[in-house]
Every structure is written in C-alpha cells, then in structure tokens.
PDB file of N, CA and C in Angstrom:
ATOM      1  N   UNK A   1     -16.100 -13.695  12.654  1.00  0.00           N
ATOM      2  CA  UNK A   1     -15.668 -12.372  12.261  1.00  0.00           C
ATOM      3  C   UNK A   1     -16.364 -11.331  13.127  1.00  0.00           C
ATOM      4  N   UNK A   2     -15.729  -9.955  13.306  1.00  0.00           N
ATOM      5  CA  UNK A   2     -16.294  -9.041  13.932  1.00  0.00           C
ATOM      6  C   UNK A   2     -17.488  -8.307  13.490  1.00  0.00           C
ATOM      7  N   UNK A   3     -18.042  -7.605  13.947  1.00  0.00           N
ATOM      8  CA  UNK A   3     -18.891  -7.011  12.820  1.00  0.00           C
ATOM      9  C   UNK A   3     -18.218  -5.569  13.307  1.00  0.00           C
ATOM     10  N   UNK A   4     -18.978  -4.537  12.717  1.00  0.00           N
ATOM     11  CA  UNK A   4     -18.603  -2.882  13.009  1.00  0.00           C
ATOM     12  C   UNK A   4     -19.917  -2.170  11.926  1.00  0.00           C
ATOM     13  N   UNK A   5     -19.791  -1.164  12.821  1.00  0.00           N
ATOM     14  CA  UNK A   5     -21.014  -0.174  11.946  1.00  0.00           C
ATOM     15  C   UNK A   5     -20.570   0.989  11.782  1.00  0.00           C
ATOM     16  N   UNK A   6     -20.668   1.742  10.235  1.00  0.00           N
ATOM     17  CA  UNK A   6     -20.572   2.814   9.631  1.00  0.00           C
ATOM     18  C   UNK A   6     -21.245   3.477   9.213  1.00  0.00           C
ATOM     19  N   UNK A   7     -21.196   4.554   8.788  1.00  0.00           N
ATOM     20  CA  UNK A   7     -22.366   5.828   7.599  1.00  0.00           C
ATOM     21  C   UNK A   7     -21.514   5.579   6.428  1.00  0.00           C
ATOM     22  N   UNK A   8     -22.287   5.257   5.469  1.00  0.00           N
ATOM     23  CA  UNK A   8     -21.994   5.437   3.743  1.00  0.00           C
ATOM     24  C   UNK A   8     -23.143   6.428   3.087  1.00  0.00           C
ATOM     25  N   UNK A   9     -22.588   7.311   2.177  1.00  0.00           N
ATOM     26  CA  UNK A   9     -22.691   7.975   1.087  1.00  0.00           C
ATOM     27  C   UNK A   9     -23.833   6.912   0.387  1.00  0.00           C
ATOM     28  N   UNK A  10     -25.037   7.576  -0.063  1.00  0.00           N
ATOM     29  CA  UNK A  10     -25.983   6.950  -0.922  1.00  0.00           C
ATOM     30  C   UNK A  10     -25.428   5.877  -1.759  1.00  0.00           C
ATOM     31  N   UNK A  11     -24.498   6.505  -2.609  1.00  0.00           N
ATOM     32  CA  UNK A  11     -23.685   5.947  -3.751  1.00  0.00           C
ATOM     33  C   UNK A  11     -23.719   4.655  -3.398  1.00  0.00           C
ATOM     34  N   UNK A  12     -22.747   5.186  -2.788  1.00  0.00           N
ATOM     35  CA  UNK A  12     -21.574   3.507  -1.540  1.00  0.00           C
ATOM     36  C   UNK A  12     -23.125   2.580  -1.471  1.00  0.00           C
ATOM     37  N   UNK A  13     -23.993   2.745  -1.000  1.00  0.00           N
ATOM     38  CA  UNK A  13     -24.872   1.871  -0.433  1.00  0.00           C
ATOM     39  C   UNK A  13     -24.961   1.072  -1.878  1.00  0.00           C
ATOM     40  N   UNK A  14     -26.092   1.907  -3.077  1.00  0.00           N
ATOM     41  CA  UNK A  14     -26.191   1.449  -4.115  1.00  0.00           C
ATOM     42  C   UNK A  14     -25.315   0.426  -4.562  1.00  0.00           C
ATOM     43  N   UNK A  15     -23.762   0.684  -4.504  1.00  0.00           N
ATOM     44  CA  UNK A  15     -22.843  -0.141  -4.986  1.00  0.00           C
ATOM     45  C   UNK A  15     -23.072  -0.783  -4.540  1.00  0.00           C
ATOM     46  N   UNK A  16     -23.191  -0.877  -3.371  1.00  0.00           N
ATOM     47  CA  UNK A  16     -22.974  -2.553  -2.001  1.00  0.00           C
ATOM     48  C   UNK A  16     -24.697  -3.041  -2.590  1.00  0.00           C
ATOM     49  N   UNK A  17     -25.281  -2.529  -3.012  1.00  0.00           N
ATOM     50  CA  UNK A  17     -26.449  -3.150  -3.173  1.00  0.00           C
ATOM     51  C   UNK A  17     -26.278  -4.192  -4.595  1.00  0.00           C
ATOM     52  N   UNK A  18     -25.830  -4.262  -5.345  1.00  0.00           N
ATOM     53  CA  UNK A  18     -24.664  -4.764  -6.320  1.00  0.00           C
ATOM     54  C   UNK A  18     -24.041  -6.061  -6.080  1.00  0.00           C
ATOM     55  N   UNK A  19     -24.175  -6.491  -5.263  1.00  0.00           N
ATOM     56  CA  UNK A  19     -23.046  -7.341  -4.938  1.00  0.00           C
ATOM     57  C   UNK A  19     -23.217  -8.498  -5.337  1.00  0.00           C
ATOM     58  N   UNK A  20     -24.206  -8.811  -6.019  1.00  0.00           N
ATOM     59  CA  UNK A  20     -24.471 -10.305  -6.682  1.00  0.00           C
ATOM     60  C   UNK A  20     -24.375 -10.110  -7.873  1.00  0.00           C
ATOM     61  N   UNK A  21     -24.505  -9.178  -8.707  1.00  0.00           N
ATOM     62  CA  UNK A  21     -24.144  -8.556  -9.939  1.00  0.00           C
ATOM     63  C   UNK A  21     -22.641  -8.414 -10.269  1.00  0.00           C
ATOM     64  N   UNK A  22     -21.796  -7.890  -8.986  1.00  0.00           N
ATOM     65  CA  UNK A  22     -20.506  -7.956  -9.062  1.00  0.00           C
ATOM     66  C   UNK A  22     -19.932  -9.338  -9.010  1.00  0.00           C
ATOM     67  N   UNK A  23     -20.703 -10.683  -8.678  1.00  0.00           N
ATOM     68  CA  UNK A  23     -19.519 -11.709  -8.385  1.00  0.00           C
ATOM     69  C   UNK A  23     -19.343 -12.136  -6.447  1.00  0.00           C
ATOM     70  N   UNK A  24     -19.910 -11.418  -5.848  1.00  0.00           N
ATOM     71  CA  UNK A  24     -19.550 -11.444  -4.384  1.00  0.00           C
ATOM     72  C   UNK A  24     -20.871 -12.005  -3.722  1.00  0.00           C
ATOM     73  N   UNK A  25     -20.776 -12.953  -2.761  1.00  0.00           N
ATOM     74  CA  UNK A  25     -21.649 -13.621  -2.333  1.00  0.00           C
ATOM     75  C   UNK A  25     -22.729 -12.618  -0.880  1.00  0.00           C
ATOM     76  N   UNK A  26     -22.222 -11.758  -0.686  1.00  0.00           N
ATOM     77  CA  UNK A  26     -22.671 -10.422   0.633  1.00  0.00           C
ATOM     78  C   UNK A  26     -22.188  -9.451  -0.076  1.00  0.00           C
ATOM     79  N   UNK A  27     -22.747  -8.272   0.543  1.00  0.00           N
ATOM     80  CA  UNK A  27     -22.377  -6.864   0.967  1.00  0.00           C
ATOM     81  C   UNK A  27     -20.763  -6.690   1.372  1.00  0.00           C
ATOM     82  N   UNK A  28     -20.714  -7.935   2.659  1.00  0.00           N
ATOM     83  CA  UNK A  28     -19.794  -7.550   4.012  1.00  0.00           C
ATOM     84  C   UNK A  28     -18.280  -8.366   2.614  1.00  0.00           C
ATOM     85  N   UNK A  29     -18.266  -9.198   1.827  1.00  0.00           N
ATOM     86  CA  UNK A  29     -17.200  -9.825   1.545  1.00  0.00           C
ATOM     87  C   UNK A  29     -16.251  -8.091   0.449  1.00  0.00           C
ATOM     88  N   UNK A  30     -17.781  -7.259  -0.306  1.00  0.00           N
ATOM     89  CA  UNK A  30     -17.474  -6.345  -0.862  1.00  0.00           C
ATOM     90  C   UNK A  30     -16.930  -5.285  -0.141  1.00  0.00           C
ATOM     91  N   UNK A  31     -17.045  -4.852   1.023  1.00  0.00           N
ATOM     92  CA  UNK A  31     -16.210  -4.281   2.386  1.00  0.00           C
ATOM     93  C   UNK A  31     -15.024  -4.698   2.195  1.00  0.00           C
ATOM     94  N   UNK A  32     -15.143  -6.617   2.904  1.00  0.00           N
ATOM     95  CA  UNK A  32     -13.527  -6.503   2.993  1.00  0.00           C
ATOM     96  C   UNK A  32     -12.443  -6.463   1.933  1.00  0.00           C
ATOM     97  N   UNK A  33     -12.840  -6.977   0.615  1.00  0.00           N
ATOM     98  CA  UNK A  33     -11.873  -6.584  -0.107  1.00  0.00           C
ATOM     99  C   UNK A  33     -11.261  -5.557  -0.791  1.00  0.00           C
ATOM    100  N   UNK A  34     -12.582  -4.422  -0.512  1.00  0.00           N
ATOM    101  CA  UNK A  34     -12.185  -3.122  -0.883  1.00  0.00           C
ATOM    102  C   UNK A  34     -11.275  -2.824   0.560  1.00  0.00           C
ATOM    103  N   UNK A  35     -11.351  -3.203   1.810  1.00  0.00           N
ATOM    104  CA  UNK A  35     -10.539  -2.646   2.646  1.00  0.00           C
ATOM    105  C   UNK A  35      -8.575  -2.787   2.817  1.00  0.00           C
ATOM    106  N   UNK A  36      -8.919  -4.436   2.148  1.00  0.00           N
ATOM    107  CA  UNK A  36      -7.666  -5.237   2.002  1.00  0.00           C
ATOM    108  C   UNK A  36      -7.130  -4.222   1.024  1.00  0.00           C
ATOM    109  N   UNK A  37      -7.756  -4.126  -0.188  1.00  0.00           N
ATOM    110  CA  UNK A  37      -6.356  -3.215  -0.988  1.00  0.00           C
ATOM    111  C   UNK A  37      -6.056  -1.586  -0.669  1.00  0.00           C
ATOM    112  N   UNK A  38      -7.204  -1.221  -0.141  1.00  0.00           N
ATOM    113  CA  UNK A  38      -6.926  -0.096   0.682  1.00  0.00           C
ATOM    114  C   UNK A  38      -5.761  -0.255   1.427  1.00  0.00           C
ATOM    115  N   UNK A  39      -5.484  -0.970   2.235  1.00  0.00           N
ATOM    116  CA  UNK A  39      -4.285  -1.450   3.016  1.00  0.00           C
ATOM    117  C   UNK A  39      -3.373  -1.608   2.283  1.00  0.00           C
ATOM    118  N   UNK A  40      -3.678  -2.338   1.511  1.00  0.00           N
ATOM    119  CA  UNK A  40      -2.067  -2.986   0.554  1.00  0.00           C
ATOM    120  C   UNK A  40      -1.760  -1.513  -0.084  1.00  0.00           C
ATOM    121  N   UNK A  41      -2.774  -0.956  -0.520  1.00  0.00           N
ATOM    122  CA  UNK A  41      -1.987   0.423  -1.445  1.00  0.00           C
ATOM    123  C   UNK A  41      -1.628   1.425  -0.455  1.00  0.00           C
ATOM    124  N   UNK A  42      -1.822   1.599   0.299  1.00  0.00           N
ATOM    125  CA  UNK A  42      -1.726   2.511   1.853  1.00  0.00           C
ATOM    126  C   UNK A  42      -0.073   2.116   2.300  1.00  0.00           C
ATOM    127  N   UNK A  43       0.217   0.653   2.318  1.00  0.00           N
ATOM    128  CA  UNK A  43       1.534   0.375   2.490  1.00  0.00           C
ATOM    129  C   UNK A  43       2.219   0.537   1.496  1.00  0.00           C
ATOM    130  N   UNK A  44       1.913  -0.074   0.383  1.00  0.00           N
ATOM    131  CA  UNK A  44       2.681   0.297  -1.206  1.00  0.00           C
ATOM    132  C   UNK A  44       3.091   1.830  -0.947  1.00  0.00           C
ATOM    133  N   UNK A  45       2.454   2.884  -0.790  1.00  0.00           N
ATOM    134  CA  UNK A  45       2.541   4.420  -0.399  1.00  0.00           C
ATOM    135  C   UNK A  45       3.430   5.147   0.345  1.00  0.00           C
ATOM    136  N   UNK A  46       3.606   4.322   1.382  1.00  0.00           N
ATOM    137  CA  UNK A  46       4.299   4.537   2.610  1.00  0.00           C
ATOM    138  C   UNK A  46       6.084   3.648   1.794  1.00  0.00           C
ATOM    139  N   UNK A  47       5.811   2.343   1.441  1.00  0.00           N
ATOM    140  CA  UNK A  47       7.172   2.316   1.459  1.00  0.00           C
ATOM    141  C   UNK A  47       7.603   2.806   0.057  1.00  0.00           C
ATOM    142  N   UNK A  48       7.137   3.513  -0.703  1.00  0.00           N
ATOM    143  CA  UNK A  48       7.714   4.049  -1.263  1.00  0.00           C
ATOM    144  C   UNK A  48       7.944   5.675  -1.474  1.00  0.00           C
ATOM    145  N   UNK A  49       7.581   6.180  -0.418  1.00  0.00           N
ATOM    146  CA  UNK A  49       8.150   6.951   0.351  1.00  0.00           C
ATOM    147  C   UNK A  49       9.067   7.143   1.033  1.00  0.00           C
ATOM    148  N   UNK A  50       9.387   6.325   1.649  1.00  0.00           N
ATOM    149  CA  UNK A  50      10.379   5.507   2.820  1.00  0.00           C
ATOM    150  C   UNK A  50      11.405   5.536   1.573  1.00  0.00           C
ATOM    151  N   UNK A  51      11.301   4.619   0.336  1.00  0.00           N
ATOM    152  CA  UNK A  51      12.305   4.414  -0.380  1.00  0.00           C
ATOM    153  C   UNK A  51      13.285   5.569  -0.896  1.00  0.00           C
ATOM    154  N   UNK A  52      12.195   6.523  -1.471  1.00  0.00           N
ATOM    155  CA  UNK A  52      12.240   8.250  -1.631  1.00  0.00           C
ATOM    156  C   UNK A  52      13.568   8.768  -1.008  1.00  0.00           C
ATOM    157  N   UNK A  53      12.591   8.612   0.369  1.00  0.00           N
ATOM    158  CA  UNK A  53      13.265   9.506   1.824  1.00  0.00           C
ATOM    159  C   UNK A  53      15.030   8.825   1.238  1.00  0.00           C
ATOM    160  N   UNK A  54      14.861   7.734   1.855  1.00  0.00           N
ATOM    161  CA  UNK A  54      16.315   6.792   1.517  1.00  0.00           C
ATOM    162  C   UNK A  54      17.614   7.388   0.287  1.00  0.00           C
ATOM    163  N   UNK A  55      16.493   7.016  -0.932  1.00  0.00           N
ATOM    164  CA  UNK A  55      17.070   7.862  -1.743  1.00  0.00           C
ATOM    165  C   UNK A  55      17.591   9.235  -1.882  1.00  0.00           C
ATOM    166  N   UNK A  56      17.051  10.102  -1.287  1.00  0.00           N
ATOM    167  CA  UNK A  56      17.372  11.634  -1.189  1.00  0.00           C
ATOM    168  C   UNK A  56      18.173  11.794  -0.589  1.00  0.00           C
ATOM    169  N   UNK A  57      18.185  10.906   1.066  1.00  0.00           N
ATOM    170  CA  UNK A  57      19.442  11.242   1.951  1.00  0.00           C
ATOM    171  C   UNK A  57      20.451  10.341   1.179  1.00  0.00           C
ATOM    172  N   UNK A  58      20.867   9.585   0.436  1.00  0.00           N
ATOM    173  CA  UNK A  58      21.607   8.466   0.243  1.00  0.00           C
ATOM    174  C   UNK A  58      22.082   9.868  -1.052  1.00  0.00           C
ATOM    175  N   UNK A  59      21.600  10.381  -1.989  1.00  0.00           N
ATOM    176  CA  UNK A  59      21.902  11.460  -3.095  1.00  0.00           C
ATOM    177  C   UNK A  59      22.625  12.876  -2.115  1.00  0.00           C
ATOM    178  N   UNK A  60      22.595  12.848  -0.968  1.00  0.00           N
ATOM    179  CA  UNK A  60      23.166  13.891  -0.330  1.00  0.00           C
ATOM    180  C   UNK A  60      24.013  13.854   0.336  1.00  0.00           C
ATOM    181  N   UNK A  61      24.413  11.908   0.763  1.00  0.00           N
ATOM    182  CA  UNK A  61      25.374  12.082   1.477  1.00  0.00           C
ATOM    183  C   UNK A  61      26.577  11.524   0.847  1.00  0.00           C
ATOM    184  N   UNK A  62      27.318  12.278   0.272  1.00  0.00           N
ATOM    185  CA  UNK A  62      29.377  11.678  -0.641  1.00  0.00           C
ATOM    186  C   UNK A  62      29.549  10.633   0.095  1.00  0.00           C
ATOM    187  N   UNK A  63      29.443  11.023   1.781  1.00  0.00           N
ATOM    188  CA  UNK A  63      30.473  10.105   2.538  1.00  0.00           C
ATOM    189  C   UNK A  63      29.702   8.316   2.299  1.00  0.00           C
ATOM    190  N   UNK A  64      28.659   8.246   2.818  1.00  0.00           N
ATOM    191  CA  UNK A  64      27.958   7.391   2.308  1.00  0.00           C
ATOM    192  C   UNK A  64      28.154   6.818   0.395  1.00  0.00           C
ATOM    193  N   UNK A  65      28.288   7.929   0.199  1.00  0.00           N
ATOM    194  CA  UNK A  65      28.018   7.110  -1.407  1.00  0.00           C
ATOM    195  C   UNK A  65      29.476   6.525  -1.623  1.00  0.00           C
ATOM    196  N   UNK A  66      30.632   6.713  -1.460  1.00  0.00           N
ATOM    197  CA  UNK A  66      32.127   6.512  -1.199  1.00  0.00           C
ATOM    198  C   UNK A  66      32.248   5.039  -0.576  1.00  0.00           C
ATOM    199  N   UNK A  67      31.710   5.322   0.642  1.00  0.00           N
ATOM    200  CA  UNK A  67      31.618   4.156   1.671  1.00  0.00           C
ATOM    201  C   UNK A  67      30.929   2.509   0.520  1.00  0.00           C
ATOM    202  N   UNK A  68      29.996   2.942  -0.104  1.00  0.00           N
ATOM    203  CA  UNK A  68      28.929   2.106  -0.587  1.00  0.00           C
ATOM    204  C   UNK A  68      29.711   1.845  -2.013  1.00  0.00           C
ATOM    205  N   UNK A  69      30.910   2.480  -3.035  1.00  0.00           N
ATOM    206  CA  UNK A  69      31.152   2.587  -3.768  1.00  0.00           C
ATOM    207  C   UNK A  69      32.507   1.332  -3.139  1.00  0.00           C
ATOM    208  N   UNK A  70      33.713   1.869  -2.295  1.00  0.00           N
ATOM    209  CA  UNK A  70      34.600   1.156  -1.817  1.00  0.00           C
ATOM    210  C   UNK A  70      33.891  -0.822  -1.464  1.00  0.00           C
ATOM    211  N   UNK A  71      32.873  -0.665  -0.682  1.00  0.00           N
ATOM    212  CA  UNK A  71      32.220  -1.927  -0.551  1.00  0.00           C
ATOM    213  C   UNK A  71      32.089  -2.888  -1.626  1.00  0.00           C
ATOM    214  N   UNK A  72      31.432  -2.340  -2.819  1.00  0.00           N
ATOM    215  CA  UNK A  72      31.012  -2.709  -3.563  1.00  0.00           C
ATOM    216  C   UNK A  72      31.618  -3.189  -4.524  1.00  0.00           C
ATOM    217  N   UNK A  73      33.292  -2.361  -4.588  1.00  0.00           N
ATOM    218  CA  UNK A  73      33.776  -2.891  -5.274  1.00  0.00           C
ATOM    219  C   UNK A  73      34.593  -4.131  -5.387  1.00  0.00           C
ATOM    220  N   UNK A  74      34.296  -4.632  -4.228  1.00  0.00           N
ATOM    221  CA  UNK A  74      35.158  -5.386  -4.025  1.00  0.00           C
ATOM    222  C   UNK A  74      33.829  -7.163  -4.129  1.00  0.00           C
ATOM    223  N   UNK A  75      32.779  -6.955  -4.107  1.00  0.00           N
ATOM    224  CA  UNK A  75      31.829  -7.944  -4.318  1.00  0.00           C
ATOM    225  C   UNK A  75      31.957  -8.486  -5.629  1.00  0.00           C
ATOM    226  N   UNK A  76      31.831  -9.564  -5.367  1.00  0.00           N
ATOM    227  CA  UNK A  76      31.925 -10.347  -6.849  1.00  0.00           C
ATOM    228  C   UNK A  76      30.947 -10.477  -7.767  1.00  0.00           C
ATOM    229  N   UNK A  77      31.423 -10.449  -8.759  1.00  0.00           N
ATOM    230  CA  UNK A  77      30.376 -10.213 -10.097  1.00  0.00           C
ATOM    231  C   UNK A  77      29.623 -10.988 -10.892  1.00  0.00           C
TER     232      UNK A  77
END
C-alpha cells in the first residue's frame, strides 16, 4: 500500500487514537474506511443528481415524454 501524509484537527487525531477501542487493528485501516464511504456517498450524491438533472429535463420535455409514452405502449406487460 501507499502511504501519504496529512494535517488532522486535534479531534481527528484523538479519534484515530481509538482505534483498538473501535474494533480496527491500526490507525491507517480507520483512514481507509472512513475514505471508502466518503467515496461511495460522494458518488451516491453525484448520481443522484444526475438522476434529478434527468428528471427535470425529462418533466420539460412533451416531445420526449410522447415519444417515451408511444414506446411504451406497446411493451408487454
């Protein structure tokens, strides 16, 4: 694994000082899994935004909703 170096907030340290109390065998494993869901919720964020966006233009456009209505009806049930 790589390593990398940061500045943490007192707090942050304290917590990471924790880490056998929490269940985690290092400091560095309490990093990465706080980073992993950072990520995962960072994307969760984004695509549902994306979904949003989708939605809004998809609520504005008739021609589209027509188009998607004709399609559809014809799919089997």
């Amino acid at each position: 694994m790589a390593q990398a170096k940061f500045t943490l907030e007192q707090s942050q340290i304290d917590f990471l000082e924790q880490f056998k109390e929490r269940g985690f065998k290092d400091k560095s494993s309490i990093v990465r899994l706080a980073l992993d869901r950072l990520a995962q919720e960072l994307e969760r964020q984004e695509l549902e935004q994306s979904a949003d966006l989708y939605a809004q233009l998809y609520a504005e456009d008739e021609e589209l909703q027509q188009l998607t209505a004709a399609a559809s009806a014809d799919w089997p049930k």
